[in-house]
N, C-alpha and C. Protein backbone atom coordinates (compact mmCIF):
# COMPACT_ATOMS: atom_id res chain seq x y z
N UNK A 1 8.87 12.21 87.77
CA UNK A 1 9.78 11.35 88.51
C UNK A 1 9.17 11.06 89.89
N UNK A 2 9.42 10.16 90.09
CA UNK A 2 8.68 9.27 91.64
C UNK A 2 9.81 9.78 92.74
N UNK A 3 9.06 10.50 93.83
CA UNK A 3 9.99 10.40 95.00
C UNK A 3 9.17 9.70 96.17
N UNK A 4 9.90 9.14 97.00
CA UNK A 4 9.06 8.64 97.87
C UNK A 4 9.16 9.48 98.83
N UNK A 5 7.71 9.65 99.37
CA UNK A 5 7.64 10.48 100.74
C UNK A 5 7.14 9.92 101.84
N UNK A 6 7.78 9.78 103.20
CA UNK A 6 7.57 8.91 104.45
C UNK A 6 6.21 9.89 104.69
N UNK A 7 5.23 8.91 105.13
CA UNK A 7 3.53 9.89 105.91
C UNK A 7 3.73 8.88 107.17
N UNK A 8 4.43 7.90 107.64
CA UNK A 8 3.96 7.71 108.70
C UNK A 8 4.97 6.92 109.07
N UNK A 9 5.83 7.20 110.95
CA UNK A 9 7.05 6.33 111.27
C UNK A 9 6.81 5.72 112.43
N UNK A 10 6.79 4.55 112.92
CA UNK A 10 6.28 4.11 114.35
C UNK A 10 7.82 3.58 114.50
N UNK A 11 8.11 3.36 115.87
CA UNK A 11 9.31 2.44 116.22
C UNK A 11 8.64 1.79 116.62
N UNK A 12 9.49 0.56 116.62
CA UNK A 12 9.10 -1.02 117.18
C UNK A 12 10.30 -1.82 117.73
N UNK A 13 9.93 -2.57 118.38
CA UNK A 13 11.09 -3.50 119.19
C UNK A 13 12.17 -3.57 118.32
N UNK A 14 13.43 -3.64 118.48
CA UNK A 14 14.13 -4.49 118.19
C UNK A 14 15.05 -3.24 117.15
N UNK A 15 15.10 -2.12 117.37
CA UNK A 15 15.74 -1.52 116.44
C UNK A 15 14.78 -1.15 114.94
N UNK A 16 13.62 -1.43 114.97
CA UNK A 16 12.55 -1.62 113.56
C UNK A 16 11.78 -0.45 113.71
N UNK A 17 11.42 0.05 112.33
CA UNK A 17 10.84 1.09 112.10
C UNK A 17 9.69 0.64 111.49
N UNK A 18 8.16 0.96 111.69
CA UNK A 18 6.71 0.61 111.09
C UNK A 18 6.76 2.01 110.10
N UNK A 19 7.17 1.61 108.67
CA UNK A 19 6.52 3.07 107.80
C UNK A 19 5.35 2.74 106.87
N UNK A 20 5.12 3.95 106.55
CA UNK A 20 4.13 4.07 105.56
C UNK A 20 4.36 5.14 104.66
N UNK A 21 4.40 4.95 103.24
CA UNK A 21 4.83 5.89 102.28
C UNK A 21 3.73 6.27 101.51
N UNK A 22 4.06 7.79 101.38
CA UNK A 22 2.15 8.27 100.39
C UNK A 22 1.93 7.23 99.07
N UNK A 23 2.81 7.13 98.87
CA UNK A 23 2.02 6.24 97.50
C UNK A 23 1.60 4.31 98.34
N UNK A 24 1.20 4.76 99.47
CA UNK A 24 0.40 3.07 100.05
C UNK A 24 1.29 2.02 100.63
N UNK A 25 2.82 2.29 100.10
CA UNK A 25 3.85 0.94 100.23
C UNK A 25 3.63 1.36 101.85
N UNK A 26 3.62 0.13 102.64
CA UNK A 26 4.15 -0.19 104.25
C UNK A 26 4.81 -1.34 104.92
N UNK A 27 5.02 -0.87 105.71
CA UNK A 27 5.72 -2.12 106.66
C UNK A 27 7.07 -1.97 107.61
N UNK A 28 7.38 -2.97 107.88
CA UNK A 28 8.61 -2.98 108.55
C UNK A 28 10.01 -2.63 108.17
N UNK A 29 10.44 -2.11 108.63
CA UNK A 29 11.97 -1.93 108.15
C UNK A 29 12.95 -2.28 109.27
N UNK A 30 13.56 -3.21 109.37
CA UNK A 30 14.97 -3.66 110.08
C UNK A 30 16.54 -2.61 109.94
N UNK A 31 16.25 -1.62 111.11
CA UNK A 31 17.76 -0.82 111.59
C UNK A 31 18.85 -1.38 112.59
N UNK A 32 18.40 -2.65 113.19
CA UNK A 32 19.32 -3.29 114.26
C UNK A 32 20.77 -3.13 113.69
N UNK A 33 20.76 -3.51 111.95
CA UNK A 33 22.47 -3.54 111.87
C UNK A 33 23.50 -1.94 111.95
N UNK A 34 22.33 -0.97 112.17
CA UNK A 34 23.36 0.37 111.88
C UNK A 34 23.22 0.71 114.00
N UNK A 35 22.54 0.20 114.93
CA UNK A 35 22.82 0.50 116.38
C UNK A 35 24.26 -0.04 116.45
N UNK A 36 24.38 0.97 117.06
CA UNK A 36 25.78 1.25 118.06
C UNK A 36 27.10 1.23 117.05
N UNK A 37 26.71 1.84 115.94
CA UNK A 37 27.77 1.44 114.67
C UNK A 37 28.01 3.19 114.38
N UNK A 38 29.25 4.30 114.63
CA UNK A 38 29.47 4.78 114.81
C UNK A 38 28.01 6.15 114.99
N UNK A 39 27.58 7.16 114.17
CA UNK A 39 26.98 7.99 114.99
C UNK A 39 25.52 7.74 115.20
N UNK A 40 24.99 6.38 115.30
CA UNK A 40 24.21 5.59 115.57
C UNK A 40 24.39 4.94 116.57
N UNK A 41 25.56 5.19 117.91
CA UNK A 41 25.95 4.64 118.89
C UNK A 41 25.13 5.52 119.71
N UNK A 42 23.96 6.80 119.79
CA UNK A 42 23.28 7.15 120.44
C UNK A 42 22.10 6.14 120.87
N UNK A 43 21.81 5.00 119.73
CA UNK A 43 20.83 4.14 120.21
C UNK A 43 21.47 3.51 121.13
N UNK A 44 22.47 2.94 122.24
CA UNK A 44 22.46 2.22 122.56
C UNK A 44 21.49 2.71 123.80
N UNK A 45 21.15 3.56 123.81
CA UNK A 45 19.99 4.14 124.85
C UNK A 45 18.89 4.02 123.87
N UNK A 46 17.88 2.98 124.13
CA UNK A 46 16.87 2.82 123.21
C UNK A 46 15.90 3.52 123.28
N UNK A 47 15.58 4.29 124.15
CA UNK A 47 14.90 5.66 124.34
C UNK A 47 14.98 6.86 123.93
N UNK A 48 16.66 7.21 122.80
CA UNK A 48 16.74 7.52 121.71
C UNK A 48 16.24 6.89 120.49
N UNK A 49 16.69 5.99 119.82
CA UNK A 49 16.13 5.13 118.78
C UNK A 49 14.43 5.49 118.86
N UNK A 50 14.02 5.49 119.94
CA UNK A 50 12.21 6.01 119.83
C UNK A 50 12.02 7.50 119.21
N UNK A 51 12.81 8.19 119.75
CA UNK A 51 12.40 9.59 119.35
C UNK A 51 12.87 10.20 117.99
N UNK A 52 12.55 9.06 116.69
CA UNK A 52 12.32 8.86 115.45
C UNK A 52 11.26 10.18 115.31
N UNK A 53 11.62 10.79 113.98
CA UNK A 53 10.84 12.53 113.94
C UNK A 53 10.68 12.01 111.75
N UNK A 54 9.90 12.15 111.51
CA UNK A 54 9.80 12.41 109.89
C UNK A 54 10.29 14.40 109.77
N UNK A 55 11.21 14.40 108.53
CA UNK A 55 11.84 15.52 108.13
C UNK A 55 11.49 15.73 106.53
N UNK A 56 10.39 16.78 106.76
CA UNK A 56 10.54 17.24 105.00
C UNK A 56 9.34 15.71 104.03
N UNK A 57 9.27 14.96 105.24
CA UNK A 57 8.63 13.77 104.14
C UNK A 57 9.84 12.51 103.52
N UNK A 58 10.99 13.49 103.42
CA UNK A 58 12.14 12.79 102.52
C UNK A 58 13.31 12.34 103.67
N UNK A 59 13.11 12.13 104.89
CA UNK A 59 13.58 11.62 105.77
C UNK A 59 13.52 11.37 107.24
N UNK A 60 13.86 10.55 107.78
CA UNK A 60 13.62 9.94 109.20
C UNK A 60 14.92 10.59 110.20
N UNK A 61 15.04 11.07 110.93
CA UNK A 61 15.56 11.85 111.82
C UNK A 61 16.09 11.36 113.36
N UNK A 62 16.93 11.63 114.25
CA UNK A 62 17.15 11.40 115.56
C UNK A 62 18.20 12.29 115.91
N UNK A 63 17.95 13.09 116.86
CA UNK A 63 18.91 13.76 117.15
C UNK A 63 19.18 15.03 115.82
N UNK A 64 19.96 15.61 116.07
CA UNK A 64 20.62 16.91 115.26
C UNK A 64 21.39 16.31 113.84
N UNK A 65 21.85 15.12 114.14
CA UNK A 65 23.43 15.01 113.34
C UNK A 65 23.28 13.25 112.66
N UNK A 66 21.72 12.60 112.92
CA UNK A 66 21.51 11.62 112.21
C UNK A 66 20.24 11.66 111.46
N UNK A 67 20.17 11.23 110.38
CA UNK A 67 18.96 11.17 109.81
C UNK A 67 19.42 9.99 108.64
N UNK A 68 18.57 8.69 107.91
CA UNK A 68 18.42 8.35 106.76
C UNK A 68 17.28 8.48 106.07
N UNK A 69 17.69 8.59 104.41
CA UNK A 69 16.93 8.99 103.39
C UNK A 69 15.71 8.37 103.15
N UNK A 70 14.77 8.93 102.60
CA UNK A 70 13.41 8.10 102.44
C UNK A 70 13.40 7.13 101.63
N UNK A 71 14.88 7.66 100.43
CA UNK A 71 15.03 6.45 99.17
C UNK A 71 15.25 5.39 99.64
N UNK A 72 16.26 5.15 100.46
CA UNK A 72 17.05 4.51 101.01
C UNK A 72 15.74 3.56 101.90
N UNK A 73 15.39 4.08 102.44
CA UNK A 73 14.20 3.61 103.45
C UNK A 73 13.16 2.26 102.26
N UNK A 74 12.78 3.19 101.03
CA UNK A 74 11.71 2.97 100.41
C UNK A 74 12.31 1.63 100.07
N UNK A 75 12.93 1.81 99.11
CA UNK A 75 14.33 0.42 98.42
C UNK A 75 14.43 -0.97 99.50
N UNK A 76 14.92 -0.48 100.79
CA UNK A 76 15.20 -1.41 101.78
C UNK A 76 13.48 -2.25 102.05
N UNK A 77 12.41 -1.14 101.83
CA UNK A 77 11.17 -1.85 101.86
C UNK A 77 10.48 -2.96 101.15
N UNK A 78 10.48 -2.47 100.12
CA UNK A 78 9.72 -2.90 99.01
C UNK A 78 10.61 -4.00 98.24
N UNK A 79 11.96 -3.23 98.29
CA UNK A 79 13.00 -4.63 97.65
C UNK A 79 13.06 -4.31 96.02
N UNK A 80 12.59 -2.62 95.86
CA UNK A 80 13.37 -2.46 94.57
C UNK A 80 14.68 -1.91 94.45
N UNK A 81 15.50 -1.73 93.27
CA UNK A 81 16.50 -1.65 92.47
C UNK A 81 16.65 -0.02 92.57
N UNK A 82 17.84 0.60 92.68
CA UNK A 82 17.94 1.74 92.45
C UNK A 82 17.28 2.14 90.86
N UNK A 83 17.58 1.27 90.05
CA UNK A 83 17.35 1.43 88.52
C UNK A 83 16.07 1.11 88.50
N UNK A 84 15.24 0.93 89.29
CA UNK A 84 13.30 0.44 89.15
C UNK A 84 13.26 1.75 89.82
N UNK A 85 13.63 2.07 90.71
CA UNK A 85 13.35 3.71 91.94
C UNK A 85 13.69 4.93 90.74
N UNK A 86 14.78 4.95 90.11
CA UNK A 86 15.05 6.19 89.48
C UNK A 86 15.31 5.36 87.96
N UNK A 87 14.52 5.05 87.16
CA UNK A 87 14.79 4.79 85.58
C UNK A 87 15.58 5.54 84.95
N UNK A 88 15.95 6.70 85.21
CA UNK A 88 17.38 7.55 84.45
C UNK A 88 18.48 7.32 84.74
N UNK A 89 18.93 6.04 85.87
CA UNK A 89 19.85 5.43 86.06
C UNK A 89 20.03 4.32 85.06
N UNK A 90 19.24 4.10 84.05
CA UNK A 90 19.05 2.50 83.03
C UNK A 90 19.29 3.31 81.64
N UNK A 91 18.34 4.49 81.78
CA UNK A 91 18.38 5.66 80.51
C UNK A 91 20.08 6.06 80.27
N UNK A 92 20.74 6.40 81.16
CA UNK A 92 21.69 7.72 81.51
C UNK A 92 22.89 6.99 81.89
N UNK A 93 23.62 6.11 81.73
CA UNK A 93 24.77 5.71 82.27
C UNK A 93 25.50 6.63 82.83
N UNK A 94 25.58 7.70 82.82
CA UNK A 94 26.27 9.01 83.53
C UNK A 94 25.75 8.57 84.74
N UNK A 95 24.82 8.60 85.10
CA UNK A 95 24.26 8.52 86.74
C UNK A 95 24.57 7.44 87.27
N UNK A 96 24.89 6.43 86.79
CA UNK A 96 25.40 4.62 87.48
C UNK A 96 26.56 4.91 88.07
């Protein structure tokens, strides 16, 4: 089974994250819509929003009490399907 693991997180203007995932996928990722939207209201100091930390490989970090998932990250990248990311969701109707 494929997990994606973050190897590399830059911040960039505008609320955007520069990743790079071990299996080669990269690029930009757009977070502007989750600032200042409840415990993501620490970015409105954008000097938080920088101090972006990789956790475990399997997630992006700020602070103690926020972090999103690498899946989540990977999906929003690349522009696949939960059911292309995990095929035992297409296999398994239990998991849908």
């Amino acid at each position: 089974m494929f997990t994606p693991k973050i190897v590399e997180a830059q911040p960039l203007n505008g609320y955007k994250i520069r990743l790079r995932f071990a299996d080669g996928a990269a690029g930009e990722v757009d977070l502007s819509h989750l600032a200042g939207r409840g415990v993501f209201a620490c970015w409105n100091d954008y000097e938080d929003f920088k101090k972006v930390s990789i956790e475990g490989g399997r997630r992006l970090a700020w602070a103690e009490d926020i972090d999103i998932d690498a899946d989540s990250l990977y999906m929003k990248l690349t522009g696949k399907t939960p059911e292309e990311l995990f095929p035992a969701l297409k296999e398994n109707p239990v998991y849908a």
